[in-house]
C-alpha atoms as a PDB file:
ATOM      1  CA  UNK A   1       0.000   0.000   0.000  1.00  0.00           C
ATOM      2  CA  UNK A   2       2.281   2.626  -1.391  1.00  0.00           C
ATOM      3  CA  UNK A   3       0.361   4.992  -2.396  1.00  0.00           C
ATOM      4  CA  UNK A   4      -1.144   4.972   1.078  1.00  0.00           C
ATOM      5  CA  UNK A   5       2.047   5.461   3.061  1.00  0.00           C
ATOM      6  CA  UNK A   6       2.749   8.410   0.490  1.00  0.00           C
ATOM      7  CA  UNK A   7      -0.309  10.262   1.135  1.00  0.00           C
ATOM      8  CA  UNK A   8       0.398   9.791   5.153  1.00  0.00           C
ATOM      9  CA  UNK A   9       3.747  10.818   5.429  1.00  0.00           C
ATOM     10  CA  UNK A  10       2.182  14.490   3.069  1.00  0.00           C
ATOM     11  CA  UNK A  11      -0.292  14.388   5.867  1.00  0.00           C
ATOM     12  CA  UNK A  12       2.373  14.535   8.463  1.00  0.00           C
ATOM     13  CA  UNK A  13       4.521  16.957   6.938  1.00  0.00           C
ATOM     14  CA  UNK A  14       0.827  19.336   6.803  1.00  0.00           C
ATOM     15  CA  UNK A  15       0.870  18.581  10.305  1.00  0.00           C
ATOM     16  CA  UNK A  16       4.163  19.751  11.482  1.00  0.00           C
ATOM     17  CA  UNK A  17       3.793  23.178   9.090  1.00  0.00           C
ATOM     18  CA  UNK A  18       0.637  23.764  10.812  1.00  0.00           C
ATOM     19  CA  UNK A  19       2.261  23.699  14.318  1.00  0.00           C
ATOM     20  CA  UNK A  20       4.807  26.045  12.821  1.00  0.00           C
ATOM     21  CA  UNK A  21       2.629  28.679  11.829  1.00  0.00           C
ATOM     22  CA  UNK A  22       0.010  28.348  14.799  1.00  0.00           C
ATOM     23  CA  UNK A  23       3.497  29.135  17.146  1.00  0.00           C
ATOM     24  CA  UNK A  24       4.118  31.622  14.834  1.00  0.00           C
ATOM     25  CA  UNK A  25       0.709  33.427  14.708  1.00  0.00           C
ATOM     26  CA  UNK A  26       0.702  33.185  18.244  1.00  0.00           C
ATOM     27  CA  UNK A  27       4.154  34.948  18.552  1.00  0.00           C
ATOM     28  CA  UNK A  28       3.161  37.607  15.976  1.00  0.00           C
ATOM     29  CA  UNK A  29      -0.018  38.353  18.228  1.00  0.00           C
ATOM     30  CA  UNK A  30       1.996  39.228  21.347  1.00  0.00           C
ATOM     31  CA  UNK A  31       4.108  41.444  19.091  1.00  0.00           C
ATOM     32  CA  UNK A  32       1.693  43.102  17.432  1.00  0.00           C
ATOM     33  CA  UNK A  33       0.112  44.172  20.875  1.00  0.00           C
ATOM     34  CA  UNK A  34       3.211  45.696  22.062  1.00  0.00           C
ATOM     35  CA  UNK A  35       4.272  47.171  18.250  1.00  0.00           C
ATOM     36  CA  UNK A  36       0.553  49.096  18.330  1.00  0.00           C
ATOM     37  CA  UNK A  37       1.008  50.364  21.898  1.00  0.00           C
ATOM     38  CA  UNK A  38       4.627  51.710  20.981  1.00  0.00           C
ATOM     39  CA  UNK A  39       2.918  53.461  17.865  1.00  0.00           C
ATOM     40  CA  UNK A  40       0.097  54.753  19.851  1.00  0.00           C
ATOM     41  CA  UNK A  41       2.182  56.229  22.379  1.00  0.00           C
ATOM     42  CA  UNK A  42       4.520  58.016  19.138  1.00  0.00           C
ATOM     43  CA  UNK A  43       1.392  59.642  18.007  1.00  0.00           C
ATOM     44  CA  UNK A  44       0.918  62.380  20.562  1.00  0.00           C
ATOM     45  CA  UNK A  45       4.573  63.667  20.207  1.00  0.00           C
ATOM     46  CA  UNK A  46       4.055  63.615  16.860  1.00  0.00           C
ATOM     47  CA  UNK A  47       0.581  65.335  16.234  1.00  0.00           C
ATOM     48  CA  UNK A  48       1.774  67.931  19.245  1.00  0.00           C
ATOM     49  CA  UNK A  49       5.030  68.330  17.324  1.00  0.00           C
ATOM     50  CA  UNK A  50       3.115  68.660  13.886  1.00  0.00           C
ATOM     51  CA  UNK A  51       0.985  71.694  15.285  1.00  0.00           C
ATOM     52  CA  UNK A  52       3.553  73.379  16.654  1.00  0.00           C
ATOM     53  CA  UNK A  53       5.469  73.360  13.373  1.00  0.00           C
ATOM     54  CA  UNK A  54       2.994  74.813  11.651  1.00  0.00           C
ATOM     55  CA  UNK A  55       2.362  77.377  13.976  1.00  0.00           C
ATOM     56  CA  UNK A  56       6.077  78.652  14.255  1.00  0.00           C
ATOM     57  CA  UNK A  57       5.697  78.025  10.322  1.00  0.00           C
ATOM     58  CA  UNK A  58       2.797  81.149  10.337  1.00  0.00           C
ATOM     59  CA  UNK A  59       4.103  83.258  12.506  1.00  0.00           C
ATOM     60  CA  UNK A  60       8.011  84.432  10.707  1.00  0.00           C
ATOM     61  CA  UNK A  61       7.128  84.239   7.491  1.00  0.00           C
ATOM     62  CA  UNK A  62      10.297  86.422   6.695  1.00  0.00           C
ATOM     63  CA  UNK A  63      12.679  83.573   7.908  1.00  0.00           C
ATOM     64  CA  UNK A  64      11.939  80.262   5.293  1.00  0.00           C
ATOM     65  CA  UNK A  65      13.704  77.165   6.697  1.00  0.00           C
ATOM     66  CA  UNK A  66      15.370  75.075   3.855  1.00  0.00           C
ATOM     67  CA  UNK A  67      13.121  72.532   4.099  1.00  0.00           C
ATOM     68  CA  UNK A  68      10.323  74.871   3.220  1.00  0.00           C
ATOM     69  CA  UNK A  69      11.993  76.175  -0.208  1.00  0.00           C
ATOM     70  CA  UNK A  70      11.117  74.291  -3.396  1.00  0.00           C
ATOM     71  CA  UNK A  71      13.666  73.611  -5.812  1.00  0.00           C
ATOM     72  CA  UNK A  72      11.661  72.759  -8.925  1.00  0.00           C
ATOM     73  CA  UNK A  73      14.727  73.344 -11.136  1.00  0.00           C
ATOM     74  CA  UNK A  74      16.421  70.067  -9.926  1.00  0.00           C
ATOM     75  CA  UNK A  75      15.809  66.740 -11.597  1.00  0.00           C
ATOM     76  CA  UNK A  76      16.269  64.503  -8.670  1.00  0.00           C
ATOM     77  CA  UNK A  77      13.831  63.009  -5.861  1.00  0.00           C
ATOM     78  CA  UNK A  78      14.637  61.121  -2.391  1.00  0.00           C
ATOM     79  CA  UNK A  79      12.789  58.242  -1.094  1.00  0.00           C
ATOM     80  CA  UNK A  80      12.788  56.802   1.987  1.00  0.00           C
ATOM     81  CA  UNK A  81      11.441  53.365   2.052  1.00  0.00           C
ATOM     82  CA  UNK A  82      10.278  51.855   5.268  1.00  0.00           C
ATOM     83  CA  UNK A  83       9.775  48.042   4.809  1.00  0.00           C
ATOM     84  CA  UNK A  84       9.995  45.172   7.267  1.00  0.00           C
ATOM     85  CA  UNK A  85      12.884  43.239   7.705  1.00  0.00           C
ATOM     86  CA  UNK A  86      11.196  39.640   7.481  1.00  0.00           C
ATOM     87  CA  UNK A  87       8.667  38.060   5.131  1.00  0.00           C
ATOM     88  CA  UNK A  88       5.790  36.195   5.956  1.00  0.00           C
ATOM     89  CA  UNK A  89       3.320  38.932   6.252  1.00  0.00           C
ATOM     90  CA  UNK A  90       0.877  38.595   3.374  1.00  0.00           C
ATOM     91  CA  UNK A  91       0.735  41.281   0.634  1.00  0.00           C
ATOM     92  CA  UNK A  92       2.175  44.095   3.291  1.00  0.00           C
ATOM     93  CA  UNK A  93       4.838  44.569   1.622  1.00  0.00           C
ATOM     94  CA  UNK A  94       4.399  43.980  -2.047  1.00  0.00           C
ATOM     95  CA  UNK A  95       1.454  46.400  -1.805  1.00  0.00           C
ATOM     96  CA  UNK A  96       3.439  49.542  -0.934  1.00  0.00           C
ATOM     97  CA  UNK A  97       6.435  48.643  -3.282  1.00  0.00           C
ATOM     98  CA  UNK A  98       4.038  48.467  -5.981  1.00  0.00           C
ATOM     99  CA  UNK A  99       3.179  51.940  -4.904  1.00  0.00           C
ATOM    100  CA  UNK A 100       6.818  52.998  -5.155  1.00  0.00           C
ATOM    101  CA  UNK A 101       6.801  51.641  -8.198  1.00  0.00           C
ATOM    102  CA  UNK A 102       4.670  53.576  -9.706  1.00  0.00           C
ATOM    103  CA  UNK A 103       5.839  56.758  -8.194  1.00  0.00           C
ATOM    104  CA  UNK A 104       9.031  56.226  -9.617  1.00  0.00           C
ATOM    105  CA  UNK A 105       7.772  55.264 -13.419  1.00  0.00           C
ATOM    106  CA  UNK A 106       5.431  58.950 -13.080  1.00  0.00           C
ATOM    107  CA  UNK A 107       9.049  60.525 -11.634  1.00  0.00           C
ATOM    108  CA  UNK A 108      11.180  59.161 -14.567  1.00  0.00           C
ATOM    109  CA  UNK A 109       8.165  60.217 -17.443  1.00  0.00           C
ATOM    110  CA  UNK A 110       8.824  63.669 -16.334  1.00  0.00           C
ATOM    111  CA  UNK A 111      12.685  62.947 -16.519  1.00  0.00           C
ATOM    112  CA  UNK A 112      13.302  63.177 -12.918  1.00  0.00           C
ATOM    113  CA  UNK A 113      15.185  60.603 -11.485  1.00  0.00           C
ATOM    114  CA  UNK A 114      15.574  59.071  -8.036  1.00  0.00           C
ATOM    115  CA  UNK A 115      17.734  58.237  -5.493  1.00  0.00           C
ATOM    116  CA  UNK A 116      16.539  56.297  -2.529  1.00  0.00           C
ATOM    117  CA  UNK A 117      17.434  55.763   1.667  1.00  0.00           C
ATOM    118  CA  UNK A 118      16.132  51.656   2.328  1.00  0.00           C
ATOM    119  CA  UNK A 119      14.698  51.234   6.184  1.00  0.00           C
ATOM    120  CA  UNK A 120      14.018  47.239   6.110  1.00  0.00           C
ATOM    121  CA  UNK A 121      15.459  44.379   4.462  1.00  0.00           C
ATOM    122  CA  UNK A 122      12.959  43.608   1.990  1.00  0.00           C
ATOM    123  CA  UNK A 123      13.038  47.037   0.736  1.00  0.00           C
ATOM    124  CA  UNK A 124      16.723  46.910   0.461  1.00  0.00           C
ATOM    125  CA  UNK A 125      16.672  43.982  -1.719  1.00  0.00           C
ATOM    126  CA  UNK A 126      14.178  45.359  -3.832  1.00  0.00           C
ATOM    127  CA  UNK A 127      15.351  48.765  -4.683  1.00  0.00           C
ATOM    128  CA  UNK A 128      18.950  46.585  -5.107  1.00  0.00           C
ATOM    129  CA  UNK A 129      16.781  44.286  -7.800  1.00  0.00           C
ATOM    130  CA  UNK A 130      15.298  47.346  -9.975  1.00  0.00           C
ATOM    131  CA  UNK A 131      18.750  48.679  -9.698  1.00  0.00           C
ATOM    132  CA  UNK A 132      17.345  52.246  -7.798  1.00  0.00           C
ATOM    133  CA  UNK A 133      20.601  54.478  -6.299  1.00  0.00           C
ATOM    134  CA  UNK A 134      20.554  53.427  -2.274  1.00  0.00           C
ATOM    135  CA  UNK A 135      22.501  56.164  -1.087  1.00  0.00           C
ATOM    136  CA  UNK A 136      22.267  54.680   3.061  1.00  0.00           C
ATOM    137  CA  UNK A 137      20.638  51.889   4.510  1.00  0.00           C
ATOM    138  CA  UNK A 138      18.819  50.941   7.874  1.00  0.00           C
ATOM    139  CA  UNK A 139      18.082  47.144   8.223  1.00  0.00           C
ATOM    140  CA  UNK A 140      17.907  45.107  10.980  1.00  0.00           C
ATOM    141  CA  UNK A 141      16.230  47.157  13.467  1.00  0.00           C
ATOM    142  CA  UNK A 142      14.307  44.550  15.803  1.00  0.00           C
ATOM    143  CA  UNK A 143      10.737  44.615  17.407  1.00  0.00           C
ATOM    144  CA  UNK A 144      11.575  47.975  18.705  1.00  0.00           C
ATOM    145  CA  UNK A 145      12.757  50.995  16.482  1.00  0.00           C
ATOM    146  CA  UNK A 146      15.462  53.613  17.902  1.00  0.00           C
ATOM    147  CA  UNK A 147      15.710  56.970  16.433  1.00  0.00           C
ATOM    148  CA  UNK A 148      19.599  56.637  16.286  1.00  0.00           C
ATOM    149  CA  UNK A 149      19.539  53.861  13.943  1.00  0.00           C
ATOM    150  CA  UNK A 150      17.460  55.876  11.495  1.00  0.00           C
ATOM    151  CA  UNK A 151      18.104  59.627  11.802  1.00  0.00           C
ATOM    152  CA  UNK A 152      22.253  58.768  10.010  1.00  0.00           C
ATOM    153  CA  UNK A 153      20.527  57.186   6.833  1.00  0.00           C
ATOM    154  CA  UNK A 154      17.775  60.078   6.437  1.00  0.00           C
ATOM    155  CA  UNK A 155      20.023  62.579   7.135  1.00  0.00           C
ATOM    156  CA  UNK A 156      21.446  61.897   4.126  1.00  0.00           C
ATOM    157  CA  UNK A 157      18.697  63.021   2.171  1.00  0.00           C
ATOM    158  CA  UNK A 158      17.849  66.013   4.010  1.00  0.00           C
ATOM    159  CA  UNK A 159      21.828  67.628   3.694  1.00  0.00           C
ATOM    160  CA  UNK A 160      21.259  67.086  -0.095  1.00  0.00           C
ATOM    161  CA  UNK A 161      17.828  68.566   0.262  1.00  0.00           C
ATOM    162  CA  UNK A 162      19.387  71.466   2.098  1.00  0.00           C
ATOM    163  CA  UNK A 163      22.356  71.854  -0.205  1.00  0.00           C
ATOM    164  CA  UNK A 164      19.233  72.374  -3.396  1.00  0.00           C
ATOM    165  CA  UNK A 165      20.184  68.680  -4.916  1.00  0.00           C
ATOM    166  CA  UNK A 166      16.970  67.097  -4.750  1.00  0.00           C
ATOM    167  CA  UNK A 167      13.763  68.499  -5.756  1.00  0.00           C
ATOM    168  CA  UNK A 168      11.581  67.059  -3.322  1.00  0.00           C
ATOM    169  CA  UNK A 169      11.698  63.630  -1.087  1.00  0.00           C
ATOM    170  CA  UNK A 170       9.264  61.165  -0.214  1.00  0.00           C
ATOM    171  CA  UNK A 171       8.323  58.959   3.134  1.00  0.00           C
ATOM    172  CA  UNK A 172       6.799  55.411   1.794  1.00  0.00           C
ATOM    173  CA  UNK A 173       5.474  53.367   4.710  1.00  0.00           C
ATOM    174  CA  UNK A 174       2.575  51.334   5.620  1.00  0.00           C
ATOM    175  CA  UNK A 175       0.207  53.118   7.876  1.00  0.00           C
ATOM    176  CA  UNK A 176      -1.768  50.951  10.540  1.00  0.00           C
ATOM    177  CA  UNK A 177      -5.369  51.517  10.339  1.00  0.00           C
ATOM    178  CA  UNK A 178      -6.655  48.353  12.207  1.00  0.00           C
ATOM    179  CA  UNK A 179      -5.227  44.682  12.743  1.00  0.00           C
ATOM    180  CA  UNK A 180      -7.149  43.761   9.207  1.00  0.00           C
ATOM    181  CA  UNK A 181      -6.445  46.784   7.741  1.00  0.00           C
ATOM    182  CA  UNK A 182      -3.143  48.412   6.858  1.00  0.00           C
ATOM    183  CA  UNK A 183      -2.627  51.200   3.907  1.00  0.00           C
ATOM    184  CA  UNK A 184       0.043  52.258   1.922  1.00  0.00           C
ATOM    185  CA  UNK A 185       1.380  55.190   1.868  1.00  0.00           C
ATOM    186  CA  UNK A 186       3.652  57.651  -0.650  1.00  0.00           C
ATOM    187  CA  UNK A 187       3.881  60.979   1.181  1.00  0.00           C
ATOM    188  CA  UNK A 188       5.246  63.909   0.205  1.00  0.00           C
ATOM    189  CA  UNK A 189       7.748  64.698   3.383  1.00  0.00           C
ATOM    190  CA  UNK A 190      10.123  67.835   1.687  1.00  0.00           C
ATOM    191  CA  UNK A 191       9.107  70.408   1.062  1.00  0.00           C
ATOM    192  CA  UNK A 192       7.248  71.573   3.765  1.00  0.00           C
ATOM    193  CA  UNK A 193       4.570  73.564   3.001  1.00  0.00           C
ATOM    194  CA  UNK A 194       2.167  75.284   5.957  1.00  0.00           C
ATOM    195  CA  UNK A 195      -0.484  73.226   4.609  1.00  0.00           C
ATOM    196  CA  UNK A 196       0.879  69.747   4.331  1.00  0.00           C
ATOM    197  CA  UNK A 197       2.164  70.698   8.290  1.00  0.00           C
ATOM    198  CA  UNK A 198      -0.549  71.925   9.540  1.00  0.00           C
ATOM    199  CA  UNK A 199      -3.492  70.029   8.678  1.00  0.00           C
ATOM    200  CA  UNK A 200      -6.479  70.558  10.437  1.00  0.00           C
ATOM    201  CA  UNK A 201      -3.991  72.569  13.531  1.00  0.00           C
ATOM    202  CA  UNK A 202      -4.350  75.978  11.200  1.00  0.00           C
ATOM    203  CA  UNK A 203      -6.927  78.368  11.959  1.00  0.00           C
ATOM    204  CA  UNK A 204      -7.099  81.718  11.343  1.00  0.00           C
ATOM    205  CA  UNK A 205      -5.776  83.144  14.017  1.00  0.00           C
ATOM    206  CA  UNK A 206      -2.480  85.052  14.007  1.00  0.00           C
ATOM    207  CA  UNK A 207       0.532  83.009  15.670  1.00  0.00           C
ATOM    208  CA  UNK A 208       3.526  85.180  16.985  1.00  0.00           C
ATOM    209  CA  UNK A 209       6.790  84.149  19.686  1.00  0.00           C
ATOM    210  CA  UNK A 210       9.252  85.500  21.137  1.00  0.00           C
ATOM    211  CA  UNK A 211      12.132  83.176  19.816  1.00  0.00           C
ATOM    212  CA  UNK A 212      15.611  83.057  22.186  1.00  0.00           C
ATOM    213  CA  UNK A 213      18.098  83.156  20.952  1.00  0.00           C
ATOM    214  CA  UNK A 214      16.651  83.659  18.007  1.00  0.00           C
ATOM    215  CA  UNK A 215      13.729  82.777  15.247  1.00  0.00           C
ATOM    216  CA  UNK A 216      16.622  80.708  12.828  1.00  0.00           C
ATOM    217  CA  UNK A 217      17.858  78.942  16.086  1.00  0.00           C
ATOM    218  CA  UNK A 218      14.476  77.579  17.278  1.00  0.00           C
ATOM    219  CA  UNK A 219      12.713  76.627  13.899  1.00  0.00           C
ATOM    220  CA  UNK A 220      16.199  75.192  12.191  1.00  0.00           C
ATOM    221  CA  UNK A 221      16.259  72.944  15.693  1.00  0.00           C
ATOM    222  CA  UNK A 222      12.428  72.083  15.723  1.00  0.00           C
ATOM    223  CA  UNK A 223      11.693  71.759  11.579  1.00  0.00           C
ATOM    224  CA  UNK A 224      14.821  68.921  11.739  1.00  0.00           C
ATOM    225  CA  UNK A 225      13.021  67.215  15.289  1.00  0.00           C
ATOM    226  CA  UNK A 226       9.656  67.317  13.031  1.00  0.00           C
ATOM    227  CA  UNK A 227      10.441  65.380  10.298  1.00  0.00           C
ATOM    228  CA  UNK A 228      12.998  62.306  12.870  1.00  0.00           C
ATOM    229  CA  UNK A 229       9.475  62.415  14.862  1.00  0.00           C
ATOM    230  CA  UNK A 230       7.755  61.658  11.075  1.00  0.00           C
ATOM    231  CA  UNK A 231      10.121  59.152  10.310  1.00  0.00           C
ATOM    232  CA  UNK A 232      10.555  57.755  13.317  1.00  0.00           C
ATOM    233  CA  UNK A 233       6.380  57.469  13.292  1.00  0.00           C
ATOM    234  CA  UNK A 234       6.236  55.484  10.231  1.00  0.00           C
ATOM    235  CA  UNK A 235       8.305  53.123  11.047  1.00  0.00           C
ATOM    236  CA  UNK A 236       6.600  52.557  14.172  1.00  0.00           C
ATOM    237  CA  UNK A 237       3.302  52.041  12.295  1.00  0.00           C
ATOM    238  CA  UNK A 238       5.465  50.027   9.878  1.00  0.00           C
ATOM    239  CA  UNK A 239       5.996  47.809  12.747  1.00  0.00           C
ATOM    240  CA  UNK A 240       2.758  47.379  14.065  1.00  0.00           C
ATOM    241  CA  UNK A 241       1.092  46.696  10.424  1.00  0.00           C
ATOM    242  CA  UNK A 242       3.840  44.203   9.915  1.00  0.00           C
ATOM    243  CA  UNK A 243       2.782  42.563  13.084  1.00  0.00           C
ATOM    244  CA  UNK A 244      -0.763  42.803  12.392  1.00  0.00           C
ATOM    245  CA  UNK A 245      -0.358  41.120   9.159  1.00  0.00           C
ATOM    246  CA  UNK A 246       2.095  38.411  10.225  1.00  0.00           C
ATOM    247  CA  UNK A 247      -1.078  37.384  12.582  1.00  0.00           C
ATOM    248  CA  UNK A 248      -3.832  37.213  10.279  1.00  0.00           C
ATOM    249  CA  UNK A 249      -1.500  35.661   6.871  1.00  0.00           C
ATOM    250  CA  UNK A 250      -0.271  33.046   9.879  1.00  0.00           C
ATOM    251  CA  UNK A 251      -3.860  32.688  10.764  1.00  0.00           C
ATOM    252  CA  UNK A 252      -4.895  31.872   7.514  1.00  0.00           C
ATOM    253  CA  UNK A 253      -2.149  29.772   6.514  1.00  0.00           C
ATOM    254  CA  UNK A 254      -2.936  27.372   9.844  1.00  0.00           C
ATOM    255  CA  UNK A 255      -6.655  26.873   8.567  1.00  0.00           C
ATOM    256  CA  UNK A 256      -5.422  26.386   5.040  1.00  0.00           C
ATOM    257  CA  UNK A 257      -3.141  23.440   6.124  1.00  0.00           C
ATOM    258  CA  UNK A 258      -6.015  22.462   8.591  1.00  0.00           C
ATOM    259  CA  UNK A 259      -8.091  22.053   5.292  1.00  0.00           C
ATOM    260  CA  UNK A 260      -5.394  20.481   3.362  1.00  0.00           C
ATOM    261  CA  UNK A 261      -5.357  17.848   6.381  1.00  0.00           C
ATOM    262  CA  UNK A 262      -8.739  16.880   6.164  1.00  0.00           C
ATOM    263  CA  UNK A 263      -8.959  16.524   2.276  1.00  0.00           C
ATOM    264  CA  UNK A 264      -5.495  14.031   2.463  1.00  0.00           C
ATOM    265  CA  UNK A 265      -7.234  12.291   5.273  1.00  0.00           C
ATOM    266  CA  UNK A 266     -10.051  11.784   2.727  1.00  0.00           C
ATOM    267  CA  UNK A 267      -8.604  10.565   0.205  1.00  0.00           C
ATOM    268  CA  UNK A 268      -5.996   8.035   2.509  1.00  0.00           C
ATOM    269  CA  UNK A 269      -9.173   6.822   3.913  1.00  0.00           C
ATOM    270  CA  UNK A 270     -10.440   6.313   0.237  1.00  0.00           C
ATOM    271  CA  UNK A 271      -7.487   4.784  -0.947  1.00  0.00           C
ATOM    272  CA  UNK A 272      -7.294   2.743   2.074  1.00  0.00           C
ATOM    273  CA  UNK A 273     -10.988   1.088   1.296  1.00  0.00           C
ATOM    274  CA  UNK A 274     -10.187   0.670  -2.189  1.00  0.00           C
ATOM    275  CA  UNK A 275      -6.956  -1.179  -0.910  1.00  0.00           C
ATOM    276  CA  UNK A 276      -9.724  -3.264   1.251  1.00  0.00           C
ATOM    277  CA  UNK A 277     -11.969  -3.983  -1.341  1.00  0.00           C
ATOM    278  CA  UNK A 278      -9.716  -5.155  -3.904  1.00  0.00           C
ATOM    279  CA  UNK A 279      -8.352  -7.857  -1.462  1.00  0.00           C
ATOM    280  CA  UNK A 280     -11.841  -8.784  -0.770  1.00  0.00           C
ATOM    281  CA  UNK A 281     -12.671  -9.256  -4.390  1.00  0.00           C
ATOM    282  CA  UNK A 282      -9.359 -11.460  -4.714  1.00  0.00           C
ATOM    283  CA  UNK A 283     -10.178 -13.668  -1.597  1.00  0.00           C
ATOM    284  CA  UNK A 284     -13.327 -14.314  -2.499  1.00  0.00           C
ATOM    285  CA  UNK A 285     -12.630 -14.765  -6.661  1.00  0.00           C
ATOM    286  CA  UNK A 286      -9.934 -16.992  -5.286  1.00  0.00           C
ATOM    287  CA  UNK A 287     -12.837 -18.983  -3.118  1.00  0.00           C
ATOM    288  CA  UNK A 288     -15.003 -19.009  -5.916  1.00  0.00           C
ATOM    289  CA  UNK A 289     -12.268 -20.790  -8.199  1.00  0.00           C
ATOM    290  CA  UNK A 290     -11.294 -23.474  -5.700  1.00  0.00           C
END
């Protein structure tokens, strides 16, 4: 009975990958709790942080901050990429490097090229495959981002947004919306405009300070906190989506293999009677010739 041994040893290795991604669903559920509470507790600092920015951006309009000047004339763009650093999490991150993708293609019709900063492994190796400029890289960065790992490789971009080399640069992360839900996201993150800042924090009331030691000081100091407190923000919702997806593809891969189970159980059990009934027949042919 071959054919039935085959089919049980297929059932057993079904068995064993099931175990592996119940553990593993199970794991990615205790992470994703703590990855959403981290990102939950970034979002005050950053929506506080946000305000502020635009309110400081309203109130000395005679001083513009280098990240607030447009350089149209260049034909170069930055991208930072936040990805995660493992697979295993359902369409996550193929959805927002498709979106990248496409960025890119409208970029390079209008002649503009790009160069990019890679936060994640997976991104890494992808801008690396299309054969994209990675000008610094962040990988490895554990259930828990730090600031220091990530402000060296974006700082890159922002000196050559500073020195007028790029013409604008772009923050690509996914953005946690619930633990079935997570969005892409392409975001325009320089220039800074009072708008794009501000969101629903302007009103129309007139903002002024008195700046010590002085207006360039304070804004240079707080525009440069503002977008690490972005940054660092995506890639905490990066985090948590990446969690949150690990869960549910996990999830769905144990009932797949719990399905796959039962149908090779079927069909053993089916090859197993036919295995029965054929001897049957023979023993009792072989009766009826005696």
């Amino acid at each position: 009975m071959a054919a039935g041994k085959e089919i049980r040893g297929k059932i057993k290795s079904v068995e064993n990958t099931k175990k592996i991604t119940k553990a593993m669903e199970m794991v990615a559920a205790s992470k994703m709790r703590k990855a959403q509470d981290r990102m939950r507790a970034a979002r005050p600092y950053a929506e506080k942080i946000r305000s502020l920015a635009a309110n400081l951006s309203q109130a000395t309009p005679e001083y513009k901050h280098p990240f607030m000047v447009a350089h149209d004339e260049s034909k170069l763009a930055g991208f930072i990429v936040v990805t995660t650093d493992k697979g295993l999490c359902g369409g996550l991150n193929t959805n927002m490097l498709r979106m990248v993708t496409t960025k890119l293609r409208e970029l390079e019709a209008q002649g503009v090229k790009a160069e990019a900063v890679a936060i994640g492994n997976k991104g890494y190796g992808f801008l690396n495959r299309i054969g994209a400029k990675i000008v610094a890289h962040a990988i490895q960065l554990g259930d828990k981002p730090h600031l220091d790992k990530l402000v060296g490789p974006v700082k890159v971009l922002l000196d050559a947004y500073s020195a007028g080399r790029l013409q604008a640069v772009y923050l690509c992360y996914t953005r946690f919306i619930n633990t079935m839900k997570q969005e892409p996201v392409v975001e325009q993150l320089l220039p800074l405009s009072a708008e794009s800042i501000g969101g629903d924090a302007l009103s129309s009331s007139t903002w002024d300070y008195i700046y010590e030691p002085s207006a360039p000081a304070v804004i240079d100091e707080l525009l440069l906190r503002y977008v690490e407190a972005l940054v660092y923000q995506a890639t905490a919702e990066n985090l948590a989506s990446e969690q949150s997806a690990r869960m549910v593809a996990m999830k769905s891969a144990t009932d797949n293999a719990g399905n796959v189970i039962g149908e090779l159980k079927l069909v053993y059990n089916k090859t197993r009677q036919a295995a029965i009934t054929k001897e049957l027949s023979e023993i009792v042919a072989g009766a009826a010739a005696v």
